[in-house]
C-alpha atoms as a PDB file:
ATOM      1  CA  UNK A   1     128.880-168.602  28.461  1.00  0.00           C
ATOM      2  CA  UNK A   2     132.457-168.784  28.105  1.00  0.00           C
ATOM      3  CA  UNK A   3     134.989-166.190  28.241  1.00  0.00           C
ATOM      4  CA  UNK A   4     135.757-166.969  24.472  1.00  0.00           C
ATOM      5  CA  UNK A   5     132.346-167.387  23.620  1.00  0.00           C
ATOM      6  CA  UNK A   6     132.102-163.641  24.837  1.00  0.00           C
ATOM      7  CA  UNK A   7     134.315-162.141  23.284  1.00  0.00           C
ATOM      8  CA  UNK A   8     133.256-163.073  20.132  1.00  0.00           C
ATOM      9  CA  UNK A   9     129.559-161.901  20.825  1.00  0.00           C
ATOM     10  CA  UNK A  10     128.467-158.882  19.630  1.00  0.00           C
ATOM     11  CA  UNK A  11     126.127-155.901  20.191  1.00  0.00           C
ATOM     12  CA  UNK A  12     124.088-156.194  17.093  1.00  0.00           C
ATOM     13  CA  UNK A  13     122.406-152.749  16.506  1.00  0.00           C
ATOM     14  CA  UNK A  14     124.426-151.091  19.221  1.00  0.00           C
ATOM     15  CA  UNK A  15     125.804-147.964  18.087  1.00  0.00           C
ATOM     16  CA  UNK A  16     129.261-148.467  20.274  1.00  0.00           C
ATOM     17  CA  UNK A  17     130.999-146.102  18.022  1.00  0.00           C
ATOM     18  CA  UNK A  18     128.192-143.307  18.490  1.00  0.00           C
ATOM     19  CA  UNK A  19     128.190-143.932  21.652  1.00  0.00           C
ATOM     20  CA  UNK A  20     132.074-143.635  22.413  1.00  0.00           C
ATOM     21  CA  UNK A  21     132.132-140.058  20.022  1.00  0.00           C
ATOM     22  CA  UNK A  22     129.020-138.976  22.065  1.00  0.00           C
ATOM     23  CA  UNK A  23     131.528-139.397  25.162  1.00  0.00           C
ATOM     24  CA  UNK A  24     134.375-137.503  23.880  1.00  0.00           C
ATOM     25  CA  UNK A  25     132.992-134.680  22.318  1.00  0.00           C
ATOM     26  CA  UNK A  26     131.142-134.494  26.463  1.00  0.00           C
ATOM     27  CA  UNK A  27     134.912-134.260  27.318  1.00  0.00           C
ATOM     28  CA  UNK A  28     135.752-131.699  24.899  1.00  0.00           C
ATOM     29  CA  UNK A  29     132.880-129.612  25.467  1.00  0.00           C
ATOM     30  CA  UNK A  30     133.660-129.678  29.406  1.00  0.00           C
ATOM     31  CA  UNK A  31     137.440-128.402  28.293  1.00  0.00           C
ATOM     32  CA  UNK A  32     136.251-125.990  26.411  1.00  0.00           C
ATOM     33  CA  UNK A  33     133.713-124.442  28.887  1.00  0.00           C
ATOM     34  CA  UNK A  34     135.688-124.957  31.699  1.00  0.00           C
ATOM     35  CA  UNK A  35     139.051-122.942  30.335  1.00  0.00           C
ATOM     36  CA  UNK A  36     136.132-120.294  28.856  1.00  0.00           C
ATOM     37  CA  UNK A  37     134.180-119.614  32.180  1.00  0.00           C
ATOM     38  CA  UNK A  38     136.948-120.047  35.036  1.00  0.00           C
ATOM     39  CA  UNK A  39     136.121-123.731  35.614  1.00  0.00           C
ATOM     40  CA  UNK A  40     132.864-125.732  35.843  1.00  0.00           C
ATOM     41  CA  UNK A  41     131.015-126.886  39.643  1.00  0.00           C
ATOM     42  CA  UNK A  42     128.945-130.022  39.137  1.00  0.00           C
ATOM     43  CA  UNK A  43     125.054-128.301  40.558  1.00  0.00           C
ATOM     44  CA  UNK A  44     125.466-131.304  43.468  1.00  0.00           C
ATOM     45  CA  UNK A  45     128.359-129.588  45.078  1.00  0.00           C
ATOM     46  CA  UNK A  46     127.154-125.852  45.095  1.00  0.00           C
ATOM     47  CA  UNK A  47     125.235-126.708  47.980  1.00  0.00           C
ATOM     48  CA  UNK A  48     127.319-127.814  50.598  1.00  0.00           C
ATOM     49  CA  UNK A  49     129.907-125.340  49.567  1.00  0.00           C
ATOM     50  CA  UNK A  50     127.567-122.147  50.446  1.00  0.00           C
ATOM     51  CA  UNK A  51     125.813-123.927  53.004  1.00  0.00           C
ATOM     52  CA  UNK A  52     122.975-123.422  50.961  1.00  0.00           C
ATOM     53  CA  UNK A  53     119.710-126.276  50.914  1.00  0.00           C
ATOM     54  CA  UNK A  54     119.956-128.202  47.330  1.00  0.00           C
ATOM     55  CA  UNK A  55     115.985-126.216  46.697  1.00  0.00           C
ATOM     56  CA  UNK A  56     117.577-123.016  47.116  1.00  0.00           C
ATOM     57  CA  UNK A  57     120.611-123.354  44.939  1.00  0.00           C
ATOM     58  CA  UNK A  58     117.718-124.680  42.119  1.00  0.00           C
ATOM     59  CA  UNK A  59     116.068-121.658  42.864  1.00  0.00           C
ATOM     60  CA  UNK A  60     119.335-119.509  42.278  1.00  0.00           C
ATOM     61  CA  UNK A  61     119.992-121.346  39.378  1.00  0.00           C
ATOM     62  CA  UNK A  62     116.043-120.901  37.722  1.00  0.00           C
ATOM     63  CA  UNK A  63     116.488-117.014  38.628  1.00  0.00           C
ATOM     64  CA  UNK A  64     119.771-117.055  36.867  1.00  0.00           C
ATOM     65  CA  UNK A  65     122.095-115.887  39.343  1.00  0.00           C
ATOM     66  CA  UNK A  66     124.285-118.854  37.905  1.00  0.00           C
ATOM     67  CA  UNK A  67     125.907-119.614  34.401  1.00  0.00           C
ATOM     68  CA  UNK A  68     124.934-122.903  34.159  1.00  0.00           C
ATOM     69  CA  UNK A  69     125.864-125.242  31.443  1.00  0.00           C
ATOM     70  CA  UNK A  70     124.342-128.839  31.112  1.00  0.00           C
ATOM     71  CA  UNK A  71     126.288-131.602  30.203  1.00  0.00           C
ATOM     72  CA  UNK A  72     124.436-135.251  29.842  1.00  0.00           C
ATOM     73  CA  UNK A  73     122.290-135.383  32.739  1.00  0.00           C
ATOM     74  CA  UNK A  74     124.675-133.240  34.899  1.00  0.00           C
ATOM     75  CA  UNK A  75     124.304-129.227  35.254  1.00  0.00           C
ATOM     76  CA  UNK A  76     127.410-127.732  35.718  1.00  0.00           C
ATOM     77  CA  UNK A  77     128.222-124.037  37.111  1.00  0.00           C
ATOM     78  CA  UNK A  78     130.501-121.637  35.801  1.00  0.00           C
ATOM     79  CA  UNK A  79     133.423-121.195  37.928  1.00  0.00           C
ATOM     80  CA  UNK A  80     133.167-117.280  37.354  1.00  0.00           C
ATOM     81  CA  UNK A  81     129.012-117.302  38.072  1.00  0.00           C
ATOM     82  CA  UNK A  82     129.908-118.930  41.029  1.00  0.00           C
ATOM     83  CA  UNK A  83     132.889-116.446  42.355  1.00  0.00           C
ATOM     84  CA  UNK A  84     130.521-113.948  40.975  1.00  0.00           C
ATOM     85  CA  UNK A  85     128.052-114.703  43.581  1.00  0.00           C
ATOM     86  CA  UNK A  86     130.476-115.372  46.693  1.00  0.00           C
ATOM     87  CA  UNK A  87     131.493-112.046  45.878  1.00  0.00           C
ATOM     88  CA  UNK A  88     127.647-110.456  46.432  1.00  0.00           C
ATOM     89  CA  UNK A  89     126.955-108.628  49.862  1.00  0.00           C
ATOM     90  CA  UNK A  90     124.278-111.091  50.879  1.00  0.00           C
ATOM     91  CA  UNK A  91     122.495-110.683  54.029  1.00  0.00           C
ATOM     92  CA  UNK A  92     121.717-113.908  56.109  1.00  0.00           C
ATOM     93  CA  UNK A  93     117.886-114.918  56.712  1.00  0.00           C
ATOM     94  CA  UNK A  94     115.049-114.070  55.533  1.00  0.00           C
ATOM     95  CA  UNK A  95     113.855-110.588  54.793  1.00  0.00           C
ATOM     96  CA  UNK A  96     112.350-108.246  57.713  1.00  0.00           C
ATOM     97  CA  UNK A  97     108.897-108.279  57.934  1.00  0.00           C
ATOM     98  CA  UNK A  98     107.533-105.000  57.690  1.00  0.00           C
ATOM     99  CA  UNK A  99     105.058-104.080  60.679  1.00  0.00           C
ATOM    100  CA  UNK A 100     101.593-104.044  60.448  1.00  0.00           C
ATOM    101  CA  UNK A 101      99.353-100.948  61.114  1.00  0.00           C
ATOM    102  CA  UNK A 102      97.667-102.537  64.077  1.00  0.00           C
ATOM    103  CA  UNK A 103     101.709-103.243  65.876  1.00  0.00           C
ATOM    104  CA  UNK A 104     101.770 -99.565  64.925  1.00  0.00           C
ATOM    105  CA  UNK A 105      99.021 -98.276  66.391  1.00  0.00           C
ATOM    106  CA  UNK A 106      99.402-100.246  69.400  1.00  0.00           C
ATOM    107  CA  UNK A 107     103.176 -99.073  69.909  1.00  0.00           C
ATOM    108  CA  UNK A 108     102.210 -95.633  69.318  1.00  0.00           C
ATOM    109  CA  UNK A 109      99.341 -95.886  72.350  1.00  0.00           C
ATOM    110  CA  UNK A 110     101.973 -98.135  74.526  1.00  0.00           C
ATOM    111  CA  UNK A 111      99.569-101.104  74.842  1.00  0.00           C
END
């Protein structure tokens, strides 16, 4: 097909004005949120910037330790949910595991 012959064809039944509105009021919905909320962290990058596995930061995000906002496909963190939590006194690892009665016993005896 020619480049003349292409530019005349059109989209029948394509909503290409829908579409384009769609995609600006995306934009002015991630202006808006991001001057509300301190700025908005596409999900993606949360996890190499708190060294975090991409499961975990889901799992932060499901137990709402995060403002999230979605936008299209992509969820986006508040920049003030996310300063928010750098700011927590978080221990590293996992959580001690308390000792059992038999350790107990045994450490008690000094077997």
């Amino acid at each position: 097909m020619g480049s003349a012959a292409a530019a005349q064809f059109e989209f029948s039944g394509f909503p290409q004005a829908q579409a384009r509105e769609h995609q600006e009021s995306l934009v002015e919905r991630y202006l808006r949120l991001s001057d509300e909320h301190g700025g908005l962290i596409p999900q993606g990058m949360l996890a190499p910037a708190l060294n975090l596995s991409g499961g975990r930061i889901s799992q932060l995000m499901a137990a709402g330790h995060f403002h999230v906002e979605q936008l299209g496909a992509t969820k986006y963190v508040t920049g003030d949910s996310f300063q928010a939590f750098l700011d927590l006194e978080r221990k590293n690892g996992r959580p001690v595991k308390a000792p059992s009665v038999g350790s107990l016993v045994k450490a008690a005896l000094g077997k």
